[in-house]
Protein backbone atom coordinates (compact mmCIF):
# COMPACT_ATOMS: atom_id res chain seq x y z
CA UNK A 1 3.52 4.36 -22.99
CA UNK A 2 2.34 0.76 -22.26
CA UNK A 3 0.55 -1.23 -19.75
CA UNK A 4 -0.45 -4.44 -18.24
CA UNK A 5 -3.82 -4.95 -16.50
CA UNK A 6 -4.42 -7.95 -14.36
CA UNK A 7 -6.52 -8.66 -11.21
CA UNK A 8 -7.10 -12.02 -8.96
CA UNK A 9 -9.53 -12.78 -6.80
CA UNK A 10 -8.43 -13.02 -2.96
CA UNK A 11 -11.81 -13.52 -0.96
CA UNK A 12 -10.70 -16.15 2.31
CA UNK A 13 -11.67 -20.15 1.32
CA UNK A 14 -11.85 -20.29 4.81
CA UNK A 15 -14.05 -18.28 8.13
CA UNK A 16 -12.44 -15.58 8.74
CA UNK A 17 -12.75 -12.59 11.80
CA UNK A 18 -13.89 -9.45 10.03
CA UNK A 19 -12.49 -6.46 10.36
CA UNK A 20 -13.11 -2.24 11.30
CA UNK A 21 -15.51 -2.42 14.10
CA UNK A 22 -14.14 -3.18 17.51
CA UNK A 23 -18.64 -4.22 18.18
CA UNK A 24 -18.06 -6.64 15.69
CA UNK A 25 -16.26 -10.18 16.81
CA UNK A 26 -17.74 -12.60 14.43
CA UNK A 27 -16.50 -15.03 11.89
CA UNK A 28 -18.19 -14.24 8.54
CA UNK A 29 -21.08 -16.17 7.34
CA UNK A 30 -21.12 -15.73 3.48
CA UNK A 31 -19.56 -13.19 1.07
CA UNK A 32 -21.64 -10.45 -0.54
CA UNK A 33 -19.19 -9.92 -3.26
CA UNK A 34 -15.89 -11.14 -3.76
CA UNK A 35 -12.98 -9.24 -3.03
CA UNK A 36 -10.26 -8.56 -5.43
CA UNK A 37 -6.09 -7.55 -6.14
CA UNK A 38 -5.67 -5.69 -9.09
CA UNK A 39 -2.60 -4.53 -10.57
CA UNK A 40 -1.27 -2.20 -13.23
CA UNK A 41 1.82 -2.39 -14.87
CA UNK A 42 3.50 0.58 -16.88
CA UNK A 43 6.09 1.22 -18.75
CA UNK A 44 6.54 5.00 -19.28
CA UNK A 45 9.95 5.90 -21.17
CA UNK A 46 12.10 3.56 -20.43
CA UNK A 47 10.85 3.10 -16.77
CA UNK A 48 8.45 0.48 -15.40
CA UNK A 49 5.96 0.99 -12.45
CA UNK A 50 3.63 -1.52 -10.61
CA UNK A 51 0.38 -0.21 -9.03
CA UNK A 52 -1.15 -2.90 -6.80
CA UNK A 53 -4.93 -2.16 -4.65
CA UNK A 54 -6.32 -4.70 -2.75
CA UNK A 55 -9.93 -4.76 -1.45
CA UNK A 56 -8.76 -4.99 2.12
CA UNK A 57 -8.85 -2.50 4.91
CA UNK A 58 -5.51 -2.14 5.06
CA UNK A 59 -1.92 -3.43 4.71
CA UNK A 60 0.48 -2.97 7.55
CA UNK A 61 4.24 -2.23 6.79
CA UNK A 62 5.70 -5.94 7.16
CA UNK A 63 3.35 -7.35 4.65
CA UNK A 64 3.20 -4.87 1.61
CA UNK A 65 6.78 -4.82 2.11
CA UNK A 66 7.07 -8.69 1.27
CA UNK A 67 4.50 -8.37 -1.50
CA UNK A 68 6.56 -5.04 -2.87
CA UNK A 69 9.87 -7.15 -2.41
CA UNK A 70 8.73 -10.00 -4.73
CA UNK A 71 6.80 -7.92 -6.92
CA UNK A 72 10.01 -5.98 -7.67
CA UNK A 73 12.12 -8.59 -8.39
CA UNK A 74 9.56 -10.49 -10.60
CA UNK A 75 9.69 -7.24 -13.13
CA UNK A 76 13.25 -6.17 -11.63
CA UNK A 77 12.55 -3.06 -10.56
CA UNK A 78 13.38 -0.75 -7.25
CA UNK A 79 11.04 -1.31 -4.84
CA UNK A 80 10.15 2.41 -5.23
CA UNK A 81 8.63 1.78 -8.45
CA UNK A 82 6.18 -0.82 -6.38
CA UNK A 83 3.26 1.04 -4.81
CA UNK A 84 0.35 -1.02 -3.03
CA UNK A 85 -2.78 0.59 -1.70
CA UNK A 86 -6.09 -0.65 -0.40
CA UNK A 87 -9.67 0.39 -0.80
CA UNK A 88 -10.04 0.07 2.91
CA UNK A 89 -13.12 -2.03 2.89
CA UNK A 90 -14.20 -2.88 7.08
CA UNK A 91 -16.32 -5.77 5.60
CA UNK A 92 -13.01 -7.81 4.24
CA UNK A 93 -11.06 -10.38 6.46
CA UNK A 94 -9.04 -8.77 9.53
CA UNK A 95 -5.45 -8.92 7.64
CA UNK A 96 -3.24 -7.95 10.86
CA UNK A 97 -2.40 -10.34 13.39
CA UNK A 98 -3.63 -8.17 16.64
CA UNK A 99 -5.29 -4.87 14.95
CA UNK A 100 -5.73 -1.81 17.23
CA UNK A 101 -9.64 -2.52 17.68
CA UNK A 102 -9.21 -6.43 18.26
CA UNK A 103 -5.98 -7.47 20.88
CA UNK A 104 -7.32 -10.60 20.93
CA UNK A 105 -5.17 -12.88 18.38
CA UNK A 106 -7.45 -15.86 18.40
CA UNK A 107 -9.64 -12.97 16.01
CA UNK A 108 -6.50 -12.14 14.18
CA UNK A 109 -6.17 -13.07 10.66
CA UNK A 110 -6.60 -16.67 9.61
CA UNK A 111 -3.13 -18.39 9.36
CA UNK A 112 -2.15 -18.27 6.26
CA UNK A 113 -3.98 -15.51 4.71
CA UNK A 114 -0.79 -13.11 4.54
CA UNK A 115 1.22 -15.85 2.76
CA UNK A 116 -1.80 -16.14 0.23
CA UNK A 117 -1.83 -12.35 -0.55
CA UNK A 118 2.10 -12.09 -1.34
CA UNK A 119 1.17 -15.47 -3.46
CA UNK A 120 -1.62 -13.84 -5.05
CA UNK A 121 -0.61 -10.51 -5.97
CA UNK A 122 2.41 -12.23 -7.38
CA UNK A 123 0.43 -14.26 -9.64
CA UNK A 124 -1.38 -11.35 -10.55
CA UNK A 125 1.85 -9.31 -11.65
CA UNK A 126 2.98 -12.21 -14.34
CA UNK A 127 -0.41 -12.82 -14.93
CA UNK A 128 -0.30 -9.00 -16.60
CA UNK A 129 2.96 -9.04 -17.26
CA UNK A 130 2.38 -11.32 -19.93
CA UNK A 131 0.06 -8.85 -22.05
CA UNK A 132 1.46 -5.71 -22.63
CA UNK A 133 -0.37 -2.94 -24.85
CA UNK A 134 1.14 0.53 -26.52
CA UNK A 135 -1.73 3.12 -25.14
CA UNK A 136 -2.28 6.69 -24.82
CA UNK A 137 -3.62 7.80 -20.91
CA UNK A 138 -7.02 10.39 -20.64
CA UNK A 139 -8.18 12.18 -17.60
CA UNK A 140 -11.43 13.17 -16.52
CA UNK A 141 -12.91 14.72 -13.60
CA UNK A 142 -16.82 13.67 -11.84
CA UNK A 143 -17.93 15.96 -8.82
CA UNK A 144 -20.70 13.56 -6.83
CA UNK A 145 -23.04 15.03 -4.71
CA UNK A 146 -25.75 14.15 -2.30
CA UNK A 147 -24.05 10.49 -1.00
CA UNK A 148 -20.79 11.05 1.14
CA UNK A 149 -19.17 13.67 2.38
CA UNK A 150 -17.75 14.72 5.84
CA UNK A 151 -18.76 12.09 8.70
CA UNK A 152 -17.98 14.52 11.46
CA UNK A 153 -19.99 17.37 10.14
CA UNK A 154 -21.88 17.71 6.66
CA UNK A 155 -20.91 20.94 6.86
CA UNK A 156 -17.09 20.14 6.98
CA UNK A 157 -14.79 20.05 3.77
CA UNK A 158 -14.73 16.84 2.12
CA UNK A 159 -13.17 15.80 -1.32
CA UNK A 160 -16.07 14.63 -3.86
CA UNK A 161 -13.68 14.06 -7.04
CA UNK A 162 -14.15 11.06 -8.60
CA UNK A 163 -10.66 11.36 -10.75
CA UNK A 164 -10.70 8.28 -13.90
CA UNK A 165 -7.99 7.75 -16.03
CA UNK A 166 -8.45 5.30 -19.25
CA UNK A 167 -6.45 3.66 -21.55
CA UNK A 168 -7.13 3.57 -25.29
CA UNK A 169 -4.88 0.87 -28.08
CA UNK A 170 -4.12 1.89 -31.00
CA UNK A 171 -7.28 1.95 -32.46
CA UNK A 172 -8.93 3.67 -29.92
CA UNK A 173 -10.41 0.67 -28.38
CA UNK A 174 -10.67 0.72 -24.58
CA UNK A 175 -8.61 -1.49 -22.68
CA UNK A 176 -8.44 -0.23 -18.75
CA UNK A 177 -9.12 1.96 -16.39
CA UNK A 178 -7.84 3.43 -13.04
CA UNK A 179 -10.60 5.48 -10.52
CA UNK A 180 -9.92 7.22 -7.13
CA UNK A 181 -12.53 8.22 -4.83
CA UNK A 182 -12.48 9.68 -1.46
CA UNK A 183 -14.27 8.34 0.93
CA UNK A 184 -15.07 5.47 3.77
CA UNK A 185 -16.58 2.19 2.23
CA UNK A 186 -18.35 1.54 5.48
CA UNK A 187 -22.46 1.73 4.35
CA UNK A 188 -22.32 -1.80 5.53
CA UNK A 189 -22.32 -1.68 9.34
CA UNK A 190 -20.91 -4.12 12.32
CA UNK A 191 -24.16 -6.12 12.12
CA UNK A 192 -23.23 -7.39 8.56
CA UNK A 193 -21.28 -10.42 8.48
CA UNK A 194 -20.80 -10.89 4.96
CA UNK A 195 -17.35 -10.51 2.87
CA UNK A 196 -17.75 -7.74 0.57
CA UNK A 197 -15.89 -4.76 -0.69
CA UNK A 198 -18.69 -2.45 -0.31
CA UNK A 199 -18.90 1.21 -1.33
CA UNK A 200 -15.59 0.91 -4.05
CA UNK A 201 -16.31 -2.45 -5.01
CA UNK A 202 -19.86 -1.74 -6.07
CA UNK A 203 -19.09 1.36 -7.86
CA UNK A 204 -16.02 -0.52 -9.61
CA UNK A 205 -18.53 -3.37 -10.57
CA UNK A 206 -21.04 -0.33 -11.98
CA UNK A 207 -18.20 0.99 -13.88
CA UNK A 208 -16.55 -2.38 -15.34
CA UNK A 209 -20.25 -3.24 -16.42
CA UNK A 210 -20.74 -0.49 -17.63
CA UNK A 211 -17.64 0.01 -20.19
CA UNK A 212 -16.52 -4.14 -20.17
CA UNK A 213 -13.23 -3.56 -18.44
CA UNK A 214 -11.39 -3.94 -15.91
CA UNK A 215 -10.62 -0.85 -13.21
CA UNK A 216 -8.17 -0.02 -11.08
CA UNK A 217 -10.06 0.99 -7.87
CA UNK A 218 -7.92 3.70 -5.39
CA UNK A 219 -9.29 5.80 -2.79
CA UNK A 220 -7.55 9.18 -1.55
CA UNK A 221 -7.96 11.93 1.15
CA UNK A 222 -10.83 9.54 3.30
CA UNK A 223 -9.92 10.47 6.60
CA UNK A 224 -12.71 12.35 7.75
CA UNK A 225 -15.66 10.96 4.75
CA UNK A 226 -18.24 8.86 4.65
CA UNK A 227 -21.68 8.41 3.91
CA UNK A 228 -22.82 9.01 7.40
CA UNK A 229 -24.35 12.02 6.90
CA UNK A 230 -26.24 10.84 4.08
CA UNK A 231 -27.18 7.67 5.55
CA UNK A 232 -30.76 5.98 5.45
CA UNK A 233 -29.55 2.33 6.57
CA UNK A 234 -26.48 0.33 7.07
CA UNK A 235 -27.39 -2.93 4.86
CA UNK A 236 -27.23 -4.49 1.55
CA UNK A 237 -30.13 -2.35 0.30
CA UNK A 238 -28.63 0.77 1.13
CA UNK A 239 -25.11 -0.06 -0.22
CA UNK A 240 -26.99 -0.81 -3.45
CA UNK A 241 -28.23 2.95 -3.30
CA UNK A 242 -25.54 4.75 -2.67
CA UNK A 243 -24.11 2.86 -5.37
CA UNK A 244 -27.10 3.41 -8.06
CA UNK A 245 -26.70 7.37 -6.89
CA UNK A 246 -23.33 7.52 -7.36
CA UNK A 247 -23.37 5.64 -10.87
CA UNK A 248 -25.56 7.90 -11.97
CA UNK A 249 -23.55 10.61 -11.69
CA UNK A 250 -20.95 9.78 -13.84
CA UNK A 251 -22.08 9.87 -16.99
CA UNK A 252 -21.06 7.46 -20.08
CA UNK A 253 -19.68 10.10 -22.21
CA UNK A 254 -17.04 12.35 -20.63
CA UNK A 255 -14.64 15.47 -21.02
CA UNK A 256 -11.58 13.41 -21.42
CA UNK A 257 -8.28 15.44 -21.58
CA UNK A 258 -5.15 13.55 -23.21
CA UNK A 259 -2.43 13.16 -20.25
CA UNK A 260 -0.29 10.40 -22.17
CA UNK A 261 3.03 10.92 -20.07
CA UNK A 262 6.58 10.79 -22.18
CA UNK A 263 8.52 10.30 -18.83
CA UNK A 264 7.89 9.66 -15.26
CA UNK A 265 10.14 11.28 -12.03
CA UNK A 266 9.61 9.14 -8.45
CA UNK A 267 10.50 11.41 -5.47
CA UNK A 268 10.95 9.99 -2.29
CA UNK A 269 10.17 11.64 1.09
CA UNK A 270 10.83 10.69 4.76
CA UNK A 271 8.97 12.53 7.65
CA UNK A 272 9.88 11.95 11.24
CA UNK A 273 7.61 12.11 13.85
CA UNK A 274 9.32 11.38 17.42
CA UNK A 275 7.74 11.86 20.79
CA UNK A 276 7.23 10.65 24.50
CA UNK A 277 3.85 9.44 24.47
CA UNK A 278 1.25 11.24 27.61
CA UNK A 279 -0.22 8.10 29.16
CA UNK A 280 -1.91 10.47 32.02
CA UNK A 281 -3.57 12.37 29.25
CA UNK A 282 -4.80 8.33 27.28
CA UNK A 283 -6.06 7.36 30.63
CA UNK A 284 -8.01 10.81 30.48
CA UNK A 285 -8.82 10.26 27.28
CA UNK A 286 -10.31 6.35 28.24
CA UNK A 287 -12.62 7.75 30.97
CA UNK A 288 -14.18 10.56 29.18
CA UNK A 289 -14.67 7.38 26.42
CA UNK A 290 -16.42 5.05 29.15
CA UNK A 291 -18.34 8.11 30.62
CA UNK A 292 -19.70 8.69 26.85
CA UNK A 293 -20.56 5.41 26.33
CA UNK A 294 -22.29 4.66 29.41
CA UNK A 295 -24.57 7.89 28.76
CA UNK A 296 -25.77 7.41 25.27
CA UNK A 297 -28.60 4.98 23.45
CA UNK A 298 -27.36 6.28 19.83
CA UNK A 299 -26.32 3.39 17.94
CA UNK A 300 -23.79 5.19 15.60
CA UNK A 301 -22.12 6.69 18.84
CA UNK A 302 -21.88 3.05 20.03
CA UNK A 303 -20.39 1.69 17.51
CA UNK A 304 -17.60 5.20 16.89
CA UNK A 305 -16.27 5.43 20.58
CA UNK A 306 -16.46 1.34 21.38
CA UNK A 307 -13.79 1.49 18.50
CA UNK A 308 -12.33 4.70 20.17
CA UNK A 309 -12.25 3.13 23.36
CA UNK A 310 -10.37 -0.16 22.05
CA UNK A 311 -7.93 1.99 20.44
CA UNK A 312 -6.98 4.28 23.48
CA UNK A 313 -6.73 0.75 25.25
CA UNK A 314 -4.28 -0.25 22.91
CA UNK A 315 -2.05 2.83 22.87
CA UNK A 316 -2.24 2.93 27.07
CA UNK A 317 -0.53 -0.41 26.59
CA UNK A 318 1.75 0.48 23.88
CA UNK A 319 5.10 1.74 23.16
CA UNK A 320 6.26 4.77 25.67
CA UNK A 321 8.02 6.21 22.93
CA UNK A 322 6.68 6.68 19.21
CA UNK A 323 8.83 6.98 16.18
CA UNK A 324 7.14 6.77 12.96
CA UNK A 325 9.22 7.37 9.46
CA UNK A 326 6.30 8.48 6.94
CA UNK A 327 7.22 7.58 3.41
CA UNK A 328 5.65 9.41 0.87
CA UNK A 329 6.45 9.26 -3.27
CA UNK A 330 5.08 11.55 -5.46
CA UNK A 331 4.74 9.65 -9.34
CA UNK A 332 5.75 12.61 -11.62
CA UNK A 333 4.38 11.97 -14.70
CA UNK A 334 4.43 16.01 -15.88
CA UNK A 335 0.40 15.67 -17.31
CA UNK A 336 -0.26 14.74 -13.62
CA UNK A 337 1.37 14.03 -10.49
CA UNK A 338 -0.05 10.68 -7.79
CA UNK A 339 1.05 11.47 -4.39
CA UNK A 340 1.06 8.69 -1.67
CA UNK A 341 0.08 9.25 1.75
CA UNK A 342 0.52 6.47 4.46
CA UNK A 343 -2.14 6.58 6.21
CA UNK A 344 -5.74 7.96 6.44
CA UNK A 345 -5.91 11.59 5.51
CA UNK A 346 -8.48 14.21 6.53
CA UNK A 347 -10.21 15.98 3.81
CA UNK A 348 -9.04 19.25 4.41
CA UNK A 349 -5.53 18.67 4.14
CA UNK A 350 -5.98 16.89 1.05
CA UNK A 351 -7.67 19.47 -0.43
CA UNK A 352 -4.85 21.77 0.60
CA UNK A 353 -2.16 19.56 -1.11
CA UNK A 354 -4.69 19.75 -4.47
CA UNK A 355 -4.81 22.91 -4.21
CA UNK A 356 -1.58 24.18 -4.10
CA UNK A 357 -0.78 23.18 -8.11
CA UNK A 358 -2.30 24.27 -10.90
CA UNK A 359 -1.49 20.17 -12.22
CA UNK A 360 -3.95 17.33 -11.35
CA UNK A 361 -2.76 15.80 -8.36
CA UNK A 362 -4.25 12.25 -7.46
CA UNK A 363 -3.98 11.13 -3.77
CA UNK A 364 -3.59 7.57 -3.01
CA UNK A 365 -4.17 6.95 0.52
CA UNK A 366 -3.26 3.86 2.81
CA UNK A 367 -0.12 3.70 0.58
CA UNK A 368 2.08 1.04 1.27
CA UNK A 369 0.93 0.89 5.11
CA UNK A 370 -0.81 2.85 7.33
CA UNK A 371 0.40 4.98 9.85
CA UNK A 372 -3.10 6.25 11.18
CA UNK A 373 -5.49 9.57 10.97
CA UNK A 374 -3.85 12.65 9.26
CA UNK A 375 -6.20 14.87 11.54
CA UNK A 376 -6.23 18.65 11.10
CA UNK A 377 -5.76 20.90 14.13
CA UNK A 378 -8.68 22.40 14.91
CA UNK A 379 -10.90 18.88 14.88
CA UNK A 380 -8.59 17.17 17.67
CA UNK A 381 -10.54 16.00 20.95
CA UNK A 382 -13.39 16.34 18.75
CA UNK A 383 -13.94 13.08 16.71
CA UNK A 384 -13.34 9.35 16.99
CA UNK A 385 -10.49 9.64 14.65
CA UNK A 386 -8.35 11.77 17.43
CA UNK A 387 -8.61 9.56 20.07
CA UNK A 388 -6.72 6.60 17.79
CA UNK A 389 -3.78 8.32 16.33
CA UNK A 390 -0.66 8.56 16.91
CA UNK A 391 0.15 11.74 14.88
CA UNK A 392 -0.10 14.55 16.96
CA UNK A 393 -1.58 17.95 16.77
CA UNK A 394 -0.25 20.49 14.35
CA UNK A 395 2.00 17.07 13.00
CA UNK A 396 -0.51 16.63 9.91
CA UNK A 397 0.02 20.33 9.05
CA UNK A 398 3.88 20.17 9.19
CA UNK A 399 3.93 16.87 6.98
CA UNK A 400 1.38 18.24 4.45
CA UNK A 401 3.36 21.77 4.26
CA UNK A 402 6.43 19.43 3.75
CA UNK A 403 4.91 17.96 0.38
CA UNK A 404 3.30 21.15 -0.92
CA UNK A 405 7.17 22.36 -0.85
CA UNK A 406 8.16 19.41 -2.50
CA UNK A 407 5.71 19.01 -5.28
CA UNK A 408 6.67 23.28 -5.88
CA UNK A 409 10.01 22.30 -6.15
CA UNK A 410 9.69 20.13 -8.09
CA UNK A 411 8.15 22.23 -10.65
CA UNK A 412 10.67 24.55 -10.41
CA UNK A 413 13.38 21.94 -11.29
């Protein structure tokens, strides 16, 4: 097995709208920490795959498609073997040109930010492609506790892994690293106006301090987690705690479990979701919003159903008809298996797609784009995160039961 490591910096020259929070409609006034794209190359067998993240809160289909496209035929590849993700930051630059929180395009993304990314994350793929290194792979597992968990109940499921991988030369010497977490980097709050990458960026910077290289950051199954629960601010001072706690969790010497792979399988999957869309029930849906809006003081209620409201707004004067394809690809690599879900998924259903293996399975959410919330059924017309999706009830649990038989299948064969 080899790799390539490489990552560039991509934090906006320029002011920039930021993005997440419908309260928030400010250019930003500094940057708190940079933001970057990282990518890693690998070359299992005699196959080659390109990983890409991006400290961003998301990438919608048109542009990770043009970055995939060029990215491919730099190391020509399929674009199947190109995967992006993003840490889904809501302190980075707004990225789409009308998001579902802001309509307004004059707070879209700054011309010519897109057209800088594709740039950038192609300069980052020859910048690694240049430095390739023969490596074994080793897993280990972290449970974190105490910091995040479920946002709509502490005393819902949530996904605490934090899943590393590392890659060791020849001589043992450490020359990467890839780490997935699950959970919403949003400590920092709509009052902050200030670039950063917050929760995975500061527990990436911990980690490449820590061991003097560079990681991979991914998250997974953050649908429904956060540190709300846990909260005791929303600023700089409390992102640096969370952090710290976290840190400290994960201690310098692990269990690490050789998973060098000797081969790696890509399986492609298409789910259709195809309905009329209830515009009696959204206009429901927008009053009950307004009604809970205009009746509460609580800040963090504010700030949820202002977004929820903007959102329902937006799908009222949407499409009549939706009719999403959901691409998922599962990265076989025998040792362990990545899945990729499009989107935002809730805990519990990633924990049911873990679950169902005796294998490590690694999600990587926001793959490639983002179709919305993966809710699960019995939290719908409950939470913020129903009111803005598109998937419908029971939907989540059809498409996760559709790559549990998959990834079982695939064992088989």
């Amino acid at each position: 097995m080899k790799i390539a490591i490489s990552k560039i910096e991509i934090t906006p020259n320029e002011p920039s709208y930021l993005c997440g929070h419908a309260l928030r409609v400010h250019l930003h006034e500094g940057v708190l920490d940079p933001l970057y794209c990282s990518a890693v190359l690998m070359e299992v067998g005699n196959k080659k795959l390109a990983l890409l993240s991006f400290d961003l809160i998301g990438l919608d289909e048109l542009l990770s498609d043009g970055i995939r496209k060029v990215v491919s035929d730099e190391l020509d590849i399929k674009m199947d073997n190109v995967i992006t993700s993003v840490i889904h930051t809501h302190a980075g630059p707004e990225v789409a040109e009308s998001s579902i929180l802001q309509k307004d395009k004059e707070k879209g993304v700054r011309p010519g930010y897109r057209d800088e990314l594709v740039a950038k994350a192609l300069t980052c793929v020859k910048a690694a492609n240049q430095h390739w290194t023969e490596v074994t792979m080793e897993f280990a597992k972290v449970m974190i506790e105490g910091y995040y968990g479920n946002r709509n109940s502490i005393d819902l499921p949530s996904d605490k892994s934090v899943n590393l991988f590392r890659f060791m030369d020849k001589d043992h010497n450490l020359v990467g690293m890839m780490v997935n977490m699950s959970t919403h980097p949003t400590v920092l709050g709509p009052q902050n106006h200030f670039i950063s990458a917050d929760l995975l960026g500061a527990v990436r910077q911990g980690l490449e301090d820590r061991w003097n290289v560079s990681i991979h950051m991914t998250n997974g199954s953050q649908g429904d987690v956060s540190n709300r629960q846990y909260r005791q601010g929303n600023d700089e001072a409390e992102l640096k705690r969370v952090a710290k706690g976290i840190l400290e969790q994960i201690p310098n010497e692990l269990d690490w479990v050789d998973v060098t792979p000797e081969k790696v399988h890509i399986h492609k999957s298409i789910f259709v979701i195809h309905y009329t869309v209830d515009k009696n029930e959204i206009e429901r849906q927008i009053i009950a919003t307004e009604k809970e809006l205009a009746e509460t003081d609580n800040s963090e209620i504010k700030k949820l159903y202002t977004s929820g409201l903007a959102a329902l707004k937006g799908r009222l004067a949407g499409t009549d008809h939706v009719h999403m394809k959901i691409t998922t690809f599962t990265l076989d690599f025998a040792t362990f298996k990545i899945v990729t879900i499009p989107g935002e998924l809730f805990a519990k259903l990633g924990l049911q797609i873990k679950n169902s293996m005796d294998d490590n399975i690694i999600l990587y959410g926001l793959t490639n784009t983002s179709v919305g919330y993966f809710v699960e059924e019995s939290q719908y017309g409950k939470n913020y995160e129903s009111l803005t999706t598109n998937i419908r009830k029971g939907e989540p649990e059809m498409f996760i039961h559709t790559i549990i038989e998959q990834l079982q299948n695939q064992k088989i064969h």
